[in-house]
N, C-alpha and C. Protein backbone atom coordinates (compact mmCIF):
# COMPACT_ATOMS: atom_id res chain seq x y z
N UNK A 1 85.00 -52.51 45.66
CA UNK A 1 85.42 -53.67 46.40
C UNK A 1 84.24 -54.58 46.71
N UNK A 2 83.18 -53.98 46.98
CA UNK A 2 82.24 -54.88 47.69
C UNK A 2 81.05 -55.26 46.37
N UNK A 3 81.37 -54.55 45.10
CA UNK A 3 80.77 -55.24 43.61
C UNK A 3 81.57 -56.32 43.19
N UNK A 4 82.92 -57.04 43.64
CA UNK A 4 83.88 -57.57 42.58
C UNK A 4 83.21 -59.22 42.35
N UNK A 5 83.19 -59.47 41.61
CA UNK A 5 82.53 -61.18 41.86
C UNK A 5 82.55 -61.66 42.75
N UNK A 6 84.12 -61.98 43.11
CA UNK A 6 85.28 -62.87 44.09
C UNK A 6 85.72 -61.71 45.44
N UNK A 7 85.10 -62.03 46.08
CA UNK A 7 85.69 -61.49 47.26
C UNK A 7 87.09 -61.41 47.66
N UNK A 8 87.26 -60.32 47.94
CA UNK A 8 88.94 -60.60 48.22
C UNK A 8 89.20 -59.40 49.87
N UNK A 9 90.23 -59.60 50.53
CA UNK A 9 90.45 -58.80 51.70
C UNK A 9 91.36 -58.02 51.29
N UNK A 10 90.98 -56.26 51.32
CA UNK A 10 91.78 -55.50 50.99
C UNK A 10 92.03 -54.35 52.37
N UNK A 11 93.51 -53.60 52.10
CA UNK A 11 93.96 -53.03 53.05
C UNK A 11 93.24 -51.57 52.43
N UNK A 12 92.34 -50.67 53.39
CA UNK A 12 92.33 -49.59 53.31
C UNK A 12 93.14 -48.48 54.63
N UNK A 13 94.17 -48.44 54.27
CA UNK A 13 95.27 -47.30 54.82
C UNK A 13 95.80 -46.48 53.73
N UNK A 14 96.71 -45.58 54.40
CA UNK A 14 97.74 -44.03 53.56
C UNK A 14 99.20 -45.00 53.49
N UNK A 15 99.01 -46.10 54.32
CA UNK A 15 100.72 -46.75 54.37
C UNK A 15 101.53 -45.69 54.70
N UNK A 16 101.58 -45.05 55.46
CA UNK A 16 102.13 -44.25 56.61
C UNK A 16 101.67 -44.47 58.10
N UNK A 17 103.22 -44.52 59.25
CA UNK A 17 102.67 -45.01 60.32
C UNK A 17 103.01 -44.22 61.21
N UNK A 18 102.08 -43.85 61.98
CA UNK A 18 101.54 -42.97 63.00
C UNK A 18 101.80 -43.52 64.74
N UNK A 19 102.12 -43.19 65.54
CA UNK A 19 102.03 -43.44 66.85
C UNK A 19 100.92 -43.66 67.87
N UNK A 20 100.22 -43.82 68.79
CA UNK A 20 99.49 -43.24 69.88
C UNK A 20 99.39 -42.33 69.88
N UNK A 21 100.65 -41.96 70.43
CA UNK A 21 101.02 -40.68 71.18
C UNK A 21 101.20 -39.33 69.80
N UNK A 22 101.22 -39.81 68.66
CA UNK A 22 100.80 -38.68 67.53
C UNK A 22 98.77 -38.66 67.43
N UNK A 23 98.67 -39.67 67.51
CA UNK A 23 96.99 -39.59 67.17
C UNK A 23 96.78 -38.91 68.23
N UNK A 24 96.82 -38.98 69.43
CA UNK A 24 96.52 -38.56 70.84
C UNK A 24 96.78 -36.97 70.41
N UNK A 25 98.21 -36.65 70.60
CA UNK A 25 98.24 -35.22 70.37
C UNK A 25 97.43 -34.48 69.30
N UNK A 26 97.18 -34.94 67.93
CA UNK A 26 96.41 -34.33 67.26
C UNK A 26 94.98 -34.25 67.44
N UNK A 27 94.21 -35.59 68.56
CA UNK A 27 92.84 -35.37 68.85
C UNK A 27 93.10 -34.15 69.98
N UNK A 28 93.69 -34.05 70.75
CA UNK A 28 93.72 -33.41 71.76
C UNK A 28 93.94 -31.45 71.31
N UNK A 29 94.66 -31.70 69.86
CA UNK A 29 94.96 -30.25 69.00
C UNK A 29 93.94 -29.88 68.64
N UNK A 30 92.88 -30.92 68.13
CA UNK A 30 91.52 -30.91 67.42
C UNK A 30 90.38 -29.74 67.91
N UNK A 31 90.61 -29.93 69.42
CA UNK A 31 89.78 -29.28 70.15
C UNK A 31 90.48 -28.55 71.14
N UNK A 32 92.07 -27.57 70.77
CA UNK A 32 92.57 -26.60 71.44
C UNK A 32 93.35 -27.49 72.70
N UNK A 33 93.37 -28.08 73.15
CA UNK A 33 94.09 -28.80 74.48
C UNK A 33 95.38 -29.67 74.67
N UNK A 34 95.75 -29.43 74.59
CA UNK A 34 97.80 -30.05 75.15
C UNK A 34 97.38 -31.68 75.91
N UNK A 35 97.50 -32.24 75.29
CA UNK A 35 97.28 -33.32 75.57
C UNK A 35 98.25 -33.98 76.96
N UNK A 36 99.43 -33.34 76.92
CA UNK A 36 100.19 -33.46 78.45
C UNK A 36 99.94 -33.33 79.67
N UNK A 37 98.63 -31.98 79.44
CA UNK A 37 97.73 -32.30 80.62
C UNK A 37 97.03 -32.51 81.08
N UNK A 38 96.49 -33.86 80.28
CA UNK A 38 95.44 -34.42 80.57
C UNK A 38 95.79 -36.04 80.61
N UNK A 39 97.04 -36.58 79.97
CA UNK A 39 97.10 -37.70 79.76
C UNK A 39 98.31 -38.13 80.80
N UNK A 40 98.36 -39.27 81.38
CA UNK A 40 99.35 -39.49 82.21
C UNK A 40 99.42 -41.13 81.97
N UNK A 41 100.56 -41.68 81.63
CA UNK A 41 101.27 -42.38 80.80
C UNK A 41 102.32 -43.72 82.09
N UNK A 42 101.67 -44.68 82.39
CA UNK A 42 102.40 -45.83 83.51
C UNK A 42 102.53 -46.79 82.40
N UNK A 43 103.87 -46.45 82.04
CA UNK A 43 105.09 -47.80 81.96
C UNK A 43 104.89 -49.12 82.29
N UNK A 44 104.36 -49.06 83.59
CA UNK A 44 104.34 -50.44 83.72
C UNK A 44 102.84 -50.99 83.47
N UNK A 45 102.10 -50.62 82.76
CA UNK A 45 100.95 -51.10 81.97
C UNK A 45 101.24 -51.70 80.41
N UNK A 46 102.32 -51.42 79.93
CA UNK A 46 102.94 -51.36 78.73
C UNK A 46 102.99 -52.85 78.49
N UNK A 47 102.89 -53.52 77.28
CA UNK A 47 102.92 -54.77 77.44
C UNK A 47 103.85 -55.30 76.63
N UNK A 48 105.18 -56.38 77.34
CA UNK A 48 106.16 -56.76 76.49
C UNK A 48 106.01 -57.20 75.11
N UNK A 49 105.17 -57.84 74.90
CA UNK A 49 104.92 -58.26 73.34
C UNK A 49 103.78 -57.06 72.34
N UNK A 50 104.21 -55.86 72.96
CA UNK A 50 103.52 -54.66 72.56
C UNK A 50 104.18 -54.45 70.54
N UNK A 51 103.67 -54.42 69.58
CA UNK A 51 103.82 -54.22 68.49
C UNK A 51 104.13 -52.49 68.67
N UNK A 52 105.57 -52.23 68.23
CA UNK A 52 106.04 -50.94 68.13
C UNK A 52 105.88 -50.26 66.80
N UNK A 53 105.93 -50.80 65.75
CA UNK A 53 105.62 -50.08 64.77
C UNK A 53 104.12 -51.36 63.94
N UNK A 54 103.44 -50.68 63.53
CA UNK A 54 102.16 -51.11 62.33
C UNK A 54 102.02 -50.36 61.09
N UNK A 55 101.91 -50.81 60.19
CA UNK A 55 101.40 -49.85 59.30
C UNK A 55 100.97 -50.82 57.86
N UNK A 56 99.52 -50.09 57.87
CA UNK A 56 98.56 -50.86 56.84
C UNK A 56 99.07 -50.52 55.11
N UNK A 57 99.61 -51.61 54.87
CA UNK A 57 99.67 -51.61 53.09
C UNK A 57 98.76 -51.67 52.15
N UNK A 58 98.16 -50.60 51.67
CA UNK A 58 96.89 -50.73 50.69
C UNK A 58 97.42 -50.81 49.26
N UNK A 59 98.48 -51.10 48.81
CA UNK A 59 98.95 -51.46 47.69
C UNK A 59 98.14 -52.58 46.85
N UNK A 60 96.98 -53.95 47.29
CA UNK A 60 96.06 -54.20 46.52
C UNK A 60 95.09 -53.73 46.21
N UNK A 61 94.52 -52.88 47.13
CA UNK A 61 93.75 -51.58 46.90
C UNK A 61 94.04 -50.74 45.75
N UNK A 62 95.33 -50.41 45.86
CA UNK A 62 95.47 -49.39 44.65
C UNK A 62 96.03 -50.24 43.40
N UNK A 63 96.42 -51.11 43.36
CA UNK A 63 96.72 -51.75 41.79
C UNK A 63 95.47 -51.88 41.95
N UNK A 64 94.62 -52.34 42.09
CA UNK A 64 92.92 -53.10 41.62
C UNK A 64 92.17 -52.22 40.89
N UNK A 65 92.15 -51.00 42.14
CA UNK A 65 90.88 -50.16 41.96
C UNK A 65 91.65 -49.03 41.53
N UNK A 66 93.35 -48.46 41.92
CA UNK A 66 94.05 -47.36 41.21
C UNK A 66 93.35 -46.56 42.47
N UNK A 67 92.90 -47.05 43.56
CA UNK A 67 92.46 -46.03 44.97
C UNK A 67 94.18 -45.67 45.59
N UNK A 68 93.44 -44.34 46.13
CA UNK A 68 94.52 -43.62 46.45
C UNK A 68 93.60 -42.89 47.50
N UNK A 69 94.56 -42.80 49.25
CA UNK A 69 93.93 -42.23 50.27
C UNK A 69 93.80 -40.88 50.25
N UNK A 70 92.56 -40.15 50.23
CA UNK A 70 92.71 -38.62 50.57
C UNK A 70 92.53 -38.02 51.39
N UNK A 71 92.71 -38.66 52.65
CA UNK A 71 92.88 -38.23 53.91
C UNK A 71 93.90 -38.39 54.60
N UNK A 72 94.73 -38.03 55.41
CA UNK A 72 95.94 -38.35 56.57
C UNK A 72 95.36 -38.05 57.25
N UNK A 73 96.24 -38.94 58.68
CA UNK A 73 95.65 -38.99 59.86
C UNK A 73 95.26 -37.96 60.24
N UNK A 74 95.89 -36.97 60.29
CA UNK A 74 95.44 -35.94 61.24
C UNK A 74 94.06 -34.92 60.45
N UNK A 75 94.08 -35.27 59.36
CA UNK A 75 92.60 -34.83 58.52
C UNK A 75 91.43 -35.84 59.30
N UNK A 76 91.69 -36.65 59.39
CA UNK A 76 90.67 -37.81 59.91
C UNK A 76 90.23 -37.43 61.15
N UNK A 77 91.40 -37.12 62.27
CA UNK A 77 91.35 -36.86 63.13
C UNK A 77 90.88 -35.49 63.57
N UNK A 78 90.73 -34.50 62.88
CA UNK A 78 90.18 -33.40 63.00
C UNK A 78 88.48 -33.65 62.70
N UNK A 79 88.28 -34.45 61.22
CA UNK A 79 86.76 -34.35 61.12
C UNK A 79 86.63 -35.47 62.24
N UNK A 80 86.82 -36.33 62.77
CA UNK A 80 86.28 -37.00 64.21
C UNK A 80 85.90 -36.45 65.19
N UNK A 81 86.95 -35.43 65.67
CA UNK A 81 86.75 -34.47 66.55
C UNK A 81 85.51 -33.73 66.41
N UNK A 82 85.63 -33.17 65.30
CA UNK A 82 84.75 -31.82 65.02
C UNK A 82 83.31 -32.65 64.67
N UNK A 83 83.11 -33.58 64.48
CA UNK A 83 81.86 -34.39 64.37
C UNK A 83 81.27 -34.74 65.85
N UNK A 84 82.19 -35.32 66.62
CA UNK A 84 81.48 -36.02 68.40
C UNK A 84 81.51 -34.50 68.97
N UNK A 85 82.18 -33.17 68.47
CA UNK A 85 81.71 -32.17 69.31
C UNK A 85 80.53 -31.54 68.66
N UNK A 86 80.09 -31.65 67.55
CA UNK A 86 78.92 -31.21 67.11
C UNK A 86 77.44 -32.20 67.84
N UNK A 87 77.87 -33.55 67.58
CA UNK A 87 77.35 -34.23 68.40
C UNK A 87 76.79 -34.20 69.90
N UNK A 88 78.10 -34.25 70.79
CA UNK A 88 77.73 -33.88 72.34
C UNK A 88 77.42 -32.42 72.49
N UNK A 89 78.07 -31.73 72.02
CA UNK A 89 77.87 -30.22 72.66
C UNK A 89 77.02 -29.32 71.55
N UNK A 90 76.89 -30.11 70.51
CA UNK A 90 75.84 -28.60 69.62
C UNK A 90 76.91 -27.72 68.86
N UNK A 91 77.91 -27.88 68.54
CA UNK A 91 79.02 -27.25 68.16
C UNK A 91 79.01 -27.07 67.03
């Protein structure tokens, strides 16, 4: 992408869409802990023009370059984890 002559803006995602509250639980799985008790969740912080679903289309990505994601979220989300705890704690 970043050799091509012509610059162009490409989507790097799996085009699968994930929640908060799924990323949350799986960082919180990452490192053994139930994320229910630790997270506490006010409604009324929530914001009306809140986008309920997203999800990144890398379909020029993959006609161009024939890229294909080999990670899912929760792969991502495990080496994140397991990286800032090697990091802070020596792990």
């Amino acid at each position: 992408m970043m050799q091509q002559k012509n610059p162009a803006d490409y989507v790097i995602a799996t085009g699968i869409s994930h929640s908060l509250e799924e990323f949350v639980a799986a960082a919180f799985n990452a490192v053994g802990l139930d994320w229910r008790e630790y997270v506490e969740i006010d409604k009324r912080l929530f914001r009306p023009s809140e986008i309920m679903h997203g999800c990144g289309d890398p379909s020029k990505a993959k006609e161009k370059f024939a890229w294909q994601p080999q990670y899912r979220m929760h792969d991502v989300v495990r080496m994140m984890s397991k990286k800032e705890m090697m990091t802070v704690h020596g792990v």
